[in-house]
C-alpha atoms as a PDB file:
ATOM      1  CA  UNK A   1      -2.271  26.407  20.265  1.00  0.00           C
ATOM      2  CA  UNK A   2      -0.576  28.997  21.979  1.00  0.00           C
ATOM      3  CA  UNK A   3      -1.204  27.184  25.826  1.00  0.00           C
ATOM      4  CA  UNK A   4       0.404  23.878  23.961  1.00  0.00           C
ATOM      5  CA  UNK A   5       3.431  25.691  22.766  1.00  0.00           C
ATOM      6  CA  UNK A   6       3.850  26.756  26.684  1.00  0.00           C
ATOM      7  CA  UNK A   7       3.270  23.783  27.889  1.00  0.00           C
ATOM      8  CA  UNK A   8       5.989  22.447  25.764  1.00  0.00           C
ATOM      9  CA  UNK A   9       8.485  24.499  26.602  1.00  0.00           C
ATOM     10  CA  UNK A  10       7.845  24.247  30.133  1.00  0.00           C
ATOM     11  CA  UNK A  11       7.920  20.204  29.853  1.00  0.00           C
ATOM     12  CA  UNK A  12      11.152  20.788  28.007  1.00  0.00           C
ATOM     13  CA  UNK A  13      13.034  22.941  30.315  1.00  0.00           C
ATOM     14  CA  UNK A  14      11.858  20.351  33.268  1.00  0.00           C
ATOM     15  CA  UNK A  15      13.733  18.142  31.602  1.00  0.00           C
ATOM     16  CA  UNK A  16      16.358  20.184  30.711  1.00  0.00           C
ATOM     17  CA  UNK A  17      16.865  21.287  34.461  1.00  0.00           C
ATOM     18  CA  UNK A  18      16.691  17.030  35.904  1.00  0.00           C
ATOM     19  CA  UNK A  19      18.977  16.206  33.077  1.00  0.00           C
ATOM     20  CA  UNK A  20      21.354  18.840  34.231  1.00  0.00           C
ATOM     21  CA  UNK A  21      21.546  18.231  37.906  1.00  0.00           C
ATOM     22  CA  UNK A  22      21.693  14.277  37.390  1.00  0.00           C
ATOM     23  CA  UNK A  23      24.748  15.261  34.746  1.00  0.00           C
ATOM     24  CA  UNK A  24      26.011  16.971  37.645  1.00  0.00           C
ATOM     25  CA  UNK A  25      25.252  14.401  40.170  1.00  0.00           C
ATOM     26  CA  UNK A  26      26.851  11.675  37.604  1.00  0.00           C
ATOM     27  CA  UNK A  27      30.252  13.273  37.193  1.00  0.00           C
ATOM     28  CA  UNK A  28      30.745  13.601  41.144  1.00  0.00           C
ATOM     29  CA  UNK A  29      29.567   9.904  41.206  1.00  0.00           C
ATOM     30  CA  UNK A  30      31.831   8.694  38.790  1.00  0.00           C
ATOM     31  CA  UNK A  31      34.788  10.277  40.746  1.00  0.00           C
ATOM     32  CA  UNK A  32      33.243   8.844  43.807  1.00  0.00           C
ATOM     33  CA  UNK A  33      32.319   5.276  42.386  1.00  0.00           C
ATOM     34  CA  UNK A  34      36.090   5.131  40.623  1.00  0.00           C
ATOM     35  CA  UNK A  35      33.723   4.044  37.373  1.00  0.00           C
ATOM     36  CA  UNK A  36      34.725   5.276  34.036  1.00  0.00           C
ATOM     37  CA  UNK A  37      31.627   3.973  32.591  1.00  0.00           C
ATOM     38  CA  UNK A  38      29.576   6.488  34.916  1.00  0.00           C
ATOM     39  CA  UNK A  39      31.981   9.318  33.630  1.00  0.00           C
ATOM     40  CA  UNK A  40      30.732   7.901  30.157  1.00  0.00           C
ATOM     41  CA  UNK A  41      27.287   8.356  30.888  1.00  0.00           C
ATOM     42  CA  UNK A  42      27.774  12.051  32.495  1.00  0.00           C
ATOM     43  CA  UNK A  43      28.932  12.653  29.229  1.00  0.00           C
ATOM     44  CA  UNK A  44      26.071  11.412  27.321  1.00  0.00           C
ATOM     45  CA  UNK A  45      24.101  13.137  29.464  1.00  0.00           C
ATOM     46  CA  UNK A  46      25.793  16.292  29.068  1.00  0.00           C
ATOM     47  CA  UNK A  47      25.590  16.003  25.637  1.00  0.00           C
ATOM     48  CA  UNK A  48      21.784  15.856  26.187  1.00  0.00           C
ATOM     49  CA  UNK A  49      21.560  18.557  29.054  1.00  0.00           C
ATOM     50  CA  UNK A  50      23.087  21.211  25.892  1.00  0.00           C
ATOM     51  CA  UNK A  51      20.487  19.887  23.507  1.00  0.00           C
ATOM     52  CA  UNK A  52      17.557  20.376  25.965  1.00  0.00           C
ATOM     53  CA  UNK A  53      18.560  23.386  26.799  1.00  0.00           C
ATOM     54  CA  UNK A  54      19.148  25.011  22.852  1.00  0.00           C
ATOM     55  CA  UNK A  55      15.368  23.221  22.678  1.00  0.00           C
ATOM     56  CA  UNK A  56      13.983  25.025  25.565  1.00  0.00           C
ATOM     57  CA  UNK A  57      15.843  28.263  24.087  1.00  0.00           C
ATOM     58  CA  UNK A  58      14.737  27.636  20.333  1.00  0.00           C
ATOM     59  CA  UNK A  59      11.254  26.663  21.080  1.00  0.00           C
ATOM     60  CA  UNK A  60      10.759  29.818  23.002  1.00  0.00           C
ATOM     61  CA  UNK A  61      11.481  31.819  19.488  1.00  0.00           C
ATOM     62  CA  UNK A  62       9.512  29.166  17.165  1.00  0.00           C
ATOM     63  CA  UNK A  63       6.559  32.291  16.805  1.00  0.00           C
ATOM     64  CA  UNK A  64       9.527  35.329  16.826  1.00  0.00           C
ATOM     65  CA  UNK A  65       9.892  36.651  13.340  1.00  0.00           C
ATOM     66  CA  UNK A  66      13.246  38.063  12.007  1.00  0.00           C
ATOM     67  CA  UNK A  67      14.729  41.297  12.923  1.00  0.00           C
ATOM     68  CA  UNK A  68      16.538  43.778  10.715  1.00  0.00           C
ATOM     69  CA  UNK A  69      19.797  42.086  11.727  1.00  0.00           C
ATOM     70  CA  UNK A  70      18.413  38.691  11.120  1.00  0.00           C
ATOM     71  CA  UNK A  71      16.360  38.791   8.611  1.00  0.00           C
ATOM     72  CA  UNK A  72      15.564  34.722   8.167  1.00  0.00           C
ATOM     73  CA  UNK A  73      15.071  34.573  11.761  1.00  0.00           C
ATOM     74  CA  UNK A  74      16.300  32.266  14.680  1.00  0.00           C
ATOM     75  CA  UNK A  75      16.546  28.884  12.595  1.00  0.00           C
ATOM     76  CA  UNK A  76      20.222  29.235  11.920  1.00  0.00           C
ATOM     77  CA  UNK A  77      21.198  29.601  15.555  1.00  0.00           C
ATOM     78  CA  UNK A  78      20.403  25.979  16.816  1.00  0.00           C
ATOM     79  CA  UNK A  79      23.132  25.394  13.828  1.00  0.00           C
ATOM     80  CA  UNK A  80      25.335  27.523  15.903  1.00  0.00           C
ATOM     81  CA  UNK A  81      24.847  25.583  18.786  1.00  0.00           C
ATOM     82  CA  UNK A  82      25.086  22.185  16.966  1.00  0.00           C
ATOM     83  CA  UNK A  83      28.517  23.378  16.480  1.00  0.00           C
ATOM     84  CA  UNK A  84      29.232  24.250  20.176  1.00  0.00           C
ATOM     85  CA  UNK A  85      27.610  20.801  21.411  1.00  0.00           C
ATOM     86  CA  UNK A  86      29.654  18.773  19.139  1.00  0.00           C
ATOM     87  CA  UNK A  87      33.303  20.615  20.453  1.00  0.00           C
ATOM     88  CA  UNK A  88      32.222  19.881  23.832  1.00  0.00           C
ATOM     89  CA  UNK A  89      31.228  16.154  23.091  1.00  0.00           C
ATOM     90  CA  UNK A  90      34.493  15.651  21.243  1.00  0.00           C
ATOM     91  CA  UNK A  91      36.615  16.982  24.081  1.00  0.00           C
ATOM     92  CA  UNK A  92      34.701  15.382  27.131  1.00  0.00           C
ATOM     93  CA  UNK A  93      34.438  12.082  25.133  1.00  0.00           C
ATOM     94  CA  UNK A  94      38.307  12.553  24.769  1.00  0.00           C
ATOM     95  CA  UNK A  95      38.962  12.982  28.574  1.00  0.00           C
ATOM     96  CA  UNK A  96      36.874   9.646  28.969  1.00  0.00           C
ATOM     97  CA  UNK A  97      38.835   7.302  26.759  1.00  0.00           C
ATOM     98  CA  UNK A  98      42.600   8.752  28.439  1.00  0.00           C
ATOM     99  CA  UNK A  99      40.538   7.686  31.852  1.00  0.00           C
ATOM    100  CA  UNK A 100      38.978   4.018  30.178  1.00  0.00           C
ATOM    101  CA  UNK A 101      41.681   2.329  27.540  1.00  0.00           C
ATOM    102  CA  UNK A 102      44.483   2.481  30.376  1.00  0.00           C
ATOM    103  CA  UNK A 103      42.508   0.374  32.927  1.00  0.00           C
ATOM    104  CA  UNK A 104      41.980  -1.788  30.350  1.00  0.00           C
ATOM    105  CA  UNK A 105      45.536  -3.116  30.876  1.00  0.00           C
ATOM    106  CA  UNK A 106      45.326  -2.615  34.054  1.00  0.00           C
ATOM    107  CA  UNK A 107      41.674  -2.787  35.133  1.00  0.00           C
ATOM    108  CA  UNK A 108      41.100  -1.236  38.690  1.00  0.00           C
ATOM    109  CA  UNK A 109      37.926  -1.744  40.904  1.00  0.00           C
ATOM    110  CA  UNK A 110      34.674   0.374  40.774  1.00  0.00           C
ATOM    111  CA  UNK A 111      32.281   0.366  43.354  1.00  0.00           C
ATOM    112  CA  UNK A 112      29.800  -1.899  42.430  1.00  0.00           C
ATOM    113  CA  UNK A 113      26.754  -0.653  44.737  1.00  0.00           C
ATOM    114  CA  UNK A 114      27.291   2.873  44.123  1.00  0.00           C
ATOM    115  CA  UNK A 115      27.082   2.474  40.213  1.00  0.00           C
ATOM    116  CA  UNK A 116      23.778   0.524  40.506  1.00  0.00           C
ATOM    117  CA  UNK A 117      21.906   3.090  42.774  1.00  0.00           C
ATOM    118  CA  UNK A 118      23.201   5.892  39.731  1.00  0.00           C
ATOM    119  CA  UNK A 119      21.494   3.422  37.276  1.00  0.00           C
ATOM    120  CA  UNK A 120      18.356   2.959  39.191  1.00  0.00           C
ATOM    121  CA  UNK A 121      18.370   7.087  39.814  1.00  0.00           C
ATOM    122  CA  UNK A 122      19.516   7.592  35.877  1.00  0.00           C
ATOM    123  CA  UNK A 123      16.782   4.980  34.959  1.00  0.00           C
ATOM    124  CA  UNK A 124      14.091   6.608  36.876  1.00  0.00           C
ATOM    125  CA  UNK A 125      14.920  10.621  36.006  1.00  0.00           C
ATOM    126  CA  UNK A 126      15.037   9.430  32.339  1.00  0.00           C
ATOM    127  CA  UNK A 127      11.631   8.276  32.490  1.00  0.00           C
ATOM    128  CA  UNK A 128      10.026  10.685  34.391  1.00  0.00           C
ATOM    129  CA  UNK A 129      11.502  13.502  31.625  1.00  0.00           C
ATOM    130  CA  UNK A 130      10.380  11.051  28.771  1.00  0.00           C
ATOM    131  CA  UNK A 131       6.686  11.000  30.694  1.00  0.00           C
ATOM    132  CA  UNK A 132       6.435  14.721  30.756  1.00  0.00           C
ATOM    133  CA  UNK A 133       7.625  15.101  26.665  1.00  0.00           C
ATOM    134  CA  UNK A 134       5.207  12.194  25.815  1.00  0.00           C
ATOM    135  CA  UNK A 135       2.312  14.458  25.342  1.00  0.00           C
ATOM    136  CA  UNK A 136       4.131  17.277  23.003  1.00  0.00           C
ATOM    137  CA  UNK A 137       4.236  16.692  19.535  1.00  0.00           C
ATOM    138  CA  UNK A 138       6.842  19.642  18.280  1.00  0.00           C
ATOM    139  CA  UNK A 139      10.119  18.548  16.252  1.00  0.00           C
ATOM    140  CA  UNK A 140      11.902  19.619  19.647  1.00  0.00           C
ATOM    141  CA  UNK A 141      10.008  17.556  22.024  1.00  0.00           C
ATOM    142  CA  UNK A 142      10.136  14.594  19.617  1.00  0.00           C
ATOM    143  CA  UNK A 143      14.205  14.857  19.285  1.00  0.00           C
ATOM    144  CA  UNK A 144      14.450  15.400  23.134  1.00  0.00           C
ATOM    145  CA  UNK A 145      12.955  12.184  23.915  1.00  0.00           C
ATOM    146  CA  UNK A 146      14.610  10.296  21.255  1.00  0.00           C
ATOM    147  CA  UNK A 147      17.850  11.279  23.433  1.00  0.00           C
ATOM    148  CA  UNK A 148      16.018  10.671  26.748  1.00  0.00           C
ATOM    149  CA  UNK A 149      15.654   7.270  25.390  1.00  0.00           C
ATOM    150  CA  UNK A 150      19.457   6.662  24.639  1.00  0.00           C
ATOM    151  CA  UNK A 151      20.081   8.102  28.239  1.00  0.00           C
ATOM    152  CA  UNK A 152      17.763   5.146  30.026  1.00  0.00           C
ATOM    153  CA  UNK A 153      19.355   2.524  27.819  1.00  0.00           C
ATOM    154  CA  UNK A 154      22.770   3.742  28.521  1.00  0.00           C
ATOM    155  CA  UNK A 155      21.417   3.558  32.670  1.00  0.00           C
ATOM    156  CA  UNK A 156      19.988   0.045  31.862  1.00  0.00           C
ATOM    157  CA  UNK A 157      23.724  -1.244  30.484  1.00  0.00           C
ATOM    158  CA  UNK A 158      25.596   0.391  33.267  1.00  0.00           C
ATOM    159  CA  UNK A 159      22.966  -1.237  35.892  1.00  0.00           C
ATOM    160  CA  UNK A 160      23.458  -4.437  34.175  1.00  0.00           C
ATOM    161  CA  UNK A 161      27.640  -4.302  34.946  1.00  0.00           C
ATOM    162  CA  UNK A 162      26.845  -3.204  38.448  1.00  0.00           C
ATOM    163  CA  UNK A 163      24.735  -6.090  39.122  1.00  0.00           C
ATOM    164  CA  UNK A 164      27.131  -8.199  37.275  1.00  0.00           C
ATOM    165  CA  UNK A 165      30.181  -6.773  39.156  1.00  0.00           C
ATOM    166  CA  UNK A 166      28.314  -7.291  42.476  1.00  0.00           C
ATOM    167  CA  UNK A 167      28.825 -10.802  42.524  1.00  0.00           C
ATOM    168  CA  UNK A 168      31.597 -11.191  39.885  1.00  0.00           C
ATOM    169  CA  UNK A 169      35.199  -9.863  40.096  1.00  0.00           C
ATOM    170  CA  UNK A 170      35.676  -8.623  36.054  1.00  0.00           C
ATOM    171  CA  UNK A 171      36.976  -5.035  37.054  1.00  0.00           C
ATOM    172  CA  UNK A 172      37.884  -4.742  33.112  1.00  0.00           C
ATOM    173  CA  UNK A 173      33.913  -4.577  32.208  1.00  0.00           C
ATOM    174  CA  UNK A 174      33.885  -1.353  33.137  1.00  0.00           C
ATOM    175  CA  UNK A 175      36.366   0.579  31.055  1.00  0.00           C
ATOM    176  CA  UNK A 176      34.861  -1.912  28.603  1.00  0.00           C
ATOM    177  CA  UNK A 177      31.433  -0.181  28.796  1.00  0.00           C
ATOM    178  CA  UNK A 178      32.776   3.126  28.730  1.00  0.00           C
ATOM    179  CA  UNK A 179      34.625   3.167  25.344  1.00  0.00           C
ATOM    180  CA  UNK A 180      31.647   1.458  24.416  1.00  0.00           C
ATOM    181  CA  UNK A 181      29.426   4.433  25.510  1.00  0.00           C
ATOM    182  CA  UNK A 182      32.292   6.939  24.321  1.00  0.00           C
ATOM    183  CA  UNK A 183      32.270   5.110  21.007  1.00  0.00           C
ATOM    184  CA  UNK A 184      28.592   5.464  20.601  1.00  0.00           C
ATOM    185  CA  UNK A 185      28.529   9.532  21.660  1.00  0.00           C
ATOM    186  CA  UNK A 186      31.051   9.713  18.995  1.00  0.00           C
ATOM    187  CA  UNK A 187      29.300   7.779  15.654  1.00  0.00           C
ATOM    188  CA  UNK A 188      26.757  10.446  16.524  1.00  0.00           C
ATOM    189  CA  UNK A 189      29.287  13.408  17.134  1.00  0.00           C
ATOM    190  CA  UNK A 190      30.721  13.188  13.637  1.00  0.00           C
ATOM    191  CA  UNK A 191      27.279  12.555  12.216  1.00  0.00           C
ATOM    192  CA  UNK A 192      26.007  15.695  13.400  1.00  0.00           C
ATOM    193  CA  UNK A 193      29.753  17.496  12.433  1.00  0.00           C
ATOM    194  CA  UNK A 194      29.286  16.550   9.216  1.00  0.00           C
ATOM    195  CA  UNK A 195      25.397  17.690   8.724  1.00  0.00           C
ATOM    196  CA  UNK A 196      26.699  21.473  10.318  1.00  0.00           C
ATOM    197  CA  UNK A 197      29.798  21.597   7.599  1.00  0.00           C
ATOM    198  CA  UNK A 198      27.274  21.380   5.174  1.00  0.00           C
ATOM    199  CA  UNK A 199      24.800  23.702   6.207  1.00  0.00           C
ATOM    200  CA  UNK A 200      27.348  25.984   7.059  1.00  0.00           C
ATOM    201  CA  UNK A 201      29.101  25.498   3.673  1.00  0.00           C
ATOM    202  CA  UNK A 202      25.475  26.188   2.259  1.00  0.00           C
ATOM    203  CA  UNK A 203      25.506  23.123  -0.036  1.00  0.00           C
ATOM    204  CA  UNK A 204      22.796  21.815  -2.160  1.00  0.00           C
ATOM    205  CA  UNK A 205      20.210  19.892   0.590  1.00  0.00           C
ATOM    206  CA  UNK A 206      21.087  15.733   0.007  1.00  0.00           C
ATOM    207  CA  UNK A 207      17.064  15.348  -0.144  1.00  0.00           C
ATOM    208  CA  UNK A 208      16.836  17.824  -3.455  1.00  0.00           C
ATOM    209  CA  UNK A 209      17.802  16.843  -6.757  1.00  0.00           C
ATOM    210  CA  UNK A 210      19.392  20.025  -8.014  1.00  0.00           C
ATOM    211  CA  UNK A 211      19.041  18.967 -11.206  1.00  0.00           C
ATOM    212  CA  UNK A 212      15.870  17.318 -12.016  1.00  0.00           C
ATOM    213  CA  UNK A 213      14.477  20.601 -10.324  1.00  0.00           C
ATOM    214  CA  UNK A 214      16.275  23.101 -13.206  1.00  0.00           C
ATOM    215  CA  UNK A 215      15.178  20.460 -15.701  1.00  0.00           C
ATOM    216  CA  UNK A 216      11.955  21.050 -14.495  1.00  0.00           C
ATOM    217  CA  UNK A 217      11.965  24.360 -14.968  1.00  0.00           C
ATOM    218  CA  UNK A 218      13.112  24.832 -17.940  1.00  0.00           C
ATOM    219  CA  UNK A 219      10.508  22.772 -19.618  1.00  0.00           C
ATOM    220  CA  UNK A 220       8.080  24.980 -18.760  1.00  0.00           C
ATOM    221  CA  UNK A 221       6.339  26.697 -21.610  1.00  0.00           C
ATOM    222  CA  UNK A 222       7.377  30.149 -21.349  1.00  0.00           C
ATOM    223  CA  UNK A 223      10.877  29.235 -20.039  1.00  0.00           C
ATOM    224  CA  UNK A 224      13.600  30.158 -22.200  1.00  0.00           C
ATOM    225  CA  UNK A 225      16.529  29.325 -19.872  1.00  0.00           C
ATOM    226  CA  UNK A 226      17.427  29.398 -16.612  1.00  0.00           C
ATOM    227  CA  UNK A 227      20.362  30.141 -14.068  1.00  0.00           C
ATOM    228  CA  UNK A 228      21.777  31.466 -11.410  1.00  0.00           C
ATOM    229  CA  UNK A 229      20.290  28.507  -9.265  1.00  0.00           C
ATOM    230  CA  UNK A 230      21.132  28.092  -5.997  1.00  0.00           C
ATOM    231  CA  UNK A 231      19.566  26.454  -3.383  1.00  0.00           C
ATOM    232  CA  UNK A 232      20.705  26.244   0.669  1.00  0.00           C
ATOM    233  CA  UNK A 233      19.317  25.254   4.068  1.00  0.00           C
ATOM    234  CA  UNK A 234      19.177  27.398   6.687  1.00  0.00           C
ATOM    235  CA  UNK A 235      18.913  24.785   9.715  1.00  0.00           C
ATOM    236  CA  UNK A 236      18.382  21.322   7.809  1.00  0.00           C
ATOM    237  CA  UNK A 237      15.209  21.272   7.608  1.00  0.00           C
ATOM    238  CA  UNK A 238      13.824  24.526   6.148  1.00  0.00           C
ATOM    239  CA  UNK A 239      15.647  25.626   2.737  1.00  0.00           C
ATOM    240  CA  UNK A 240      16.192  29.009   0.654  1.00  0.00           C
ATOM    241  CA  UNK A 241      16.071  29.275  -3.011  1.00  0.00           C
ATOM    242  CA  UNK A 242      17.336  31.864  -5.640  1.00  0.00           C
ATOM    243  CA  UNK A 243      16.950  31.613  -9.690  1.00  0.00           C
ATOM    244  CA  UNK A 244      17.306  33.532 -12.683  1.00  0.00           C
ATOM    245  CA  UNK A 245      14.656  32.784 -15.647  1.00  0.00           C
ATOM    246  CA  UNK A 246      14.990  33.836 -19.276  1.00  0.00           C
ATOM    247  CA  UNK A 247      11.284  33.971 -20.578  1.00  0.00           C
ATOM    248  CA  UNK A 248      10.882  33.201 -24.219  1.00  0.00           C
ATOM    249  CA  UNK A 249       8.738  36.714 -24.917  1.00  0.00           C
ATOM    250  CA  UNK A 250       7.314  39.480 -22.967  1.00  0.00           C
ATOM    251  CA  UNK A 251       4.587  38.597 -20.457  1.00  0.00           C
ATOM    252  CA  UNK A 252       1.496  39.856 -19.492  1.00  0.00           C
ATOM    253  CA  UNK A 253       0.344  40.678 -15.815  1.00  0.00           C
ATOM    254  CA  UNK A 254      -2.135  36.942 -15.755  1.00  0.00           C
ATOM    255  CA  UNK A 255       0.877  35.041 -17.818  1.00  0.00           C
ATOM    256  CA  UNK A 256       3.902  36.111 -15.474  1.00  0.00           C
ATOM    257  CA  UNK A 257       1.967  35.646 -12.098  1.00  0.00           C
ATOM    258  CA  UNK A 258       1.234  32.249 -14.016  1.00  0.00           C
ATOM    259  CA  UNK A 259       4.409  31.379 -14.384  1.00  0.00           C
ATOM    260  CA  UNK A 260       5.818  32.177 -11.643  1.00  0.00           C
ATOM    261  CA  UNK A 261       3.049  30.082  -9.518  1.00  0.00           C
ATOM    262  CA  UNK A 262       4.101  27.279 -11.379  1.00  0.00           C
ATOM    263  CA  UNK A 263       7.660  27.562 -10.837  1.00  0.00           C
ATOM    264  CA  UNK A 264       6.968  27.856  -7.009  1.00  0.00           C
ATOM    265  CA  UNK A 265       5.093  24.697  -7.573  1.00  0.00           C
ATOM    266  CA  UNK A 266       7.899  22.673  -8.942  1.00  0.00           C
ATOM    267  CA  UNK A 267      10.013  24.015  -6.304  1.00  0.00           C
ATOM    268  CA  UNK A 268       7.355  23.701  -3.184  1.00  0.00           C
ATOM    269  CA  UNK A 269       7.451  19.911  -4.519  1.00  0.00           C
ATOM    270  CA  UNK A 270      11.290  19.442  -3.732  1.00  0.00           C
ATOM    271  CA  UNK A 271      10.905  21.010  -0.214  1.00  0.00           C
ATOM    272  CA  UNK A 272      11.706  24.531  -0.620  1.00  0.00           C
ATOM    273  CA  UNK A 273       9.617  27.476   0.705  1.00  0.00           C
ATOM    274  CA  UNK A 274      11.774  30.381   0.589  1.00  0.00           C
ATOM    275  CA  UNK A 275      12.430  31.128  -2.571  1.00  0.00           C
ATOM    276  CA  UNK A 276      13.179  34.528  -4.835  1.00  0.00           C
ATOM    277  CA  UNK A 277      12.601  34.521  -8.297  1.00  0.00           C
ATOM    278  CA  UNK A 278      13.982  37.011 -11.086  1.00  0.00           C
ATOM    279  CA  UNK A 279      12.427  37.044 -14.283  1.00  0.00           C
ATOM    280  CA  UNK A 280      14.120  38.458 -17.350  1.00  0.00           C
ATOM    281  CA  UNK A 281      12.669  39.466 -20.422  1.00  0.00           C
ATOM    282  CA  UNK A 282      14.146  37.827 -24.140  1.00  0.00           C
ATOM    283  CA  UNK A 283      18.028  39.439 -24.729  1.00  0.00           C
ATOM    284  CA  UNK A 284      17.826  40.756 -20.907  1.00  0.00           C
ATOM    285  CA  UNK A 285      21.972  40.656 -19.675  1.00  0.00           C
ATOM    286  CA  UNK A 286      20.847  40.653 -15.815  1.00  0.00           C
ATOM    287  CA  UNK A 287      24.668  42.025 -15.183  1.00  0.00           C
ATOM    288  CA  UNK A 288      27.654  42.510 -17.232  1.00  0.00           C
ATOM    289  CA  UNK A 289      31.160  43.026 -16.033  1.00  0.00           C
ATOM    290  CA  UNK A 290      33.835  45.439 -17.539  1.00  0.00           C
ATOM    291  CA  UNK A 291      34.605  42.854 -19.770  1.00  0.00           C
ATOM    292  CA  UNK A 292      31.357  42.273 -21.495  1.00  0.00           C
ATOM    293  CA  UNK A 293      30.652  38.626 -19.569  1.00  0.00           C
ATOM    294  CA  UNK A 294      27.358  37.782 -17.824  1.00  0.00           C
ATOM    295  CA  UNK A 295      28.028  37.965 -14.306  1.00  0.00           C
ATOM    296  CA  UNK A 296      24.736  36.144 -13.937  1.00  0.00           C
ATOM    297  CA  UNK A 297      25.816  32.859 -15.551  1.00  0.00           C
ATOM    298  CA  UNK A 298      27.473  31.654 -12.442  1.00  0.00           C
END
């Protein structure tokens, strides 16, 4: 297990490392080429180069436990750099459209043999990175070649124009295909905003019924009532759980560590697997302000 996990993060920072130096190699041949649909691509790519690398970085930590300081661990980092990513995206995808929309009124000429020797070298590093993931079977290494994949289709469109432009004069294809490709970076931009608001905002997972779940639990036999329930994700895909639960009389040692293993249960069943559970005994206040109120009724 442990020789797999190194192998994967060694495949991943291969293709961390070609995806960077093509990105590189892309933006100097989009200046060189006068293509803005190359400059497109570098930007896809570079969007991909920062999400091999947090995988390379992240999947080095998937064993490392919390520290004092961070006590739930690493998860909430690659949140962190979700954020990052998507600022970058929005701003390079920006600097692309002011390059593509104005040739669109006034198309100008890219160089047509140039672009398809990119494609053919974008086509080829793309699948030589997908050929070294294709093996690993981590969350990481099955994102990173889901973007690997974009990247060669992207190369096969951009090939296509070349060859296209190589014997036709339609100049405007190419600005065409690179709010096209801008377009597409962004749909996934503002997807991926969106999913890092929430988690941030620590909202109720979309997957878990909030309610069905407290229903749940308070049909349980010994379960007088129950509050205080909140439930957040850490990173989208592992989530944290806190409740409060009135029991209807006083418990034994074998009744409450019943209970309790049935209310983990419930709650394993919706997803959750970090969870804290307070138990309060019949007329129990679990916190009252200076003016008499339940602070716990929240």
């Amino acid at each position: 297990m442990e020789h797999h996990h190194h192998g994967a993060v060694k495949n991943i920072k291969l293709a961390f490392f070609l995806n960077l130096s093509f990105t590189i190699i892309e933006f100097i041949g989009g200046a060189l080429t006068n293509s803005t649909a190359i400059l497109a691509d570098a930007v896809h790519d570079l969007g991909d180069s920062i999400a091999l690398g947090q995988a390379w970085y992240f999947e080095s930590l998937t064993h490392k436990n919390g520290s004092k300081r961070y006590t739930f661990g690493y998860k909430r980092f690659t949140v962190v750099g979700a954020l990052v990513s998507t600022l970058i995206l929005i701003v390079s995808s920006a600097y692309v459209l002011t390059e593509a929309i104005p040739r669109l009124l006034n198309p100008q000429q890219a160089n047509a043999e140039g672009m398809l020797l990119l494609a053919v070298l974008g086509v080829a590093v793309n699948s030589i990175a997908v050929f070294r993931l294709s093996k690993d079977t981590g969350i990481n290494a099955r994102v990173v070649k889901l973007h690997l994949l974009e990247d060669a289709l992207g190369w096969v469109a951009v090939l296509v124009v070349a060859i296209v432009l190589m014997f036709k004069d339609i100049p405007i294809l190419d600005p065409i295909l690179a709010i096209l490709i801008t377009l597409y970076i962004l749909t996934g931009v503002v997807k991926n905003l969106k999913k890092v608001i929430t988690i941030l905002l620590q909202a109720t997972p979309d997957k878990i019924n909030i309610e069905q779940l407290e229903g749940d639990i308070k049909a349980l036999k010994q379960v007088k009532d129950a509050h205080h329930l909140h439930i957040w994700s850490l990173d989208g895909e592992e989530h944290v759980l806190t409740i409060h639960l009135v029991v209807r009389n006083k418990l034994n040692p074998s009744e409450y560590a019943e209970l309790k293993q049935q209310v983990k249960s419930i709650i394993r069943s919706e997803g959750v697997f970090h969870s804290t559970i307070e138990i309060e005994w019949p007329g129990e206040l679990c916190g009252i302000d200076d003016t008499g109120h339940n602070r716990c009724r929240q």
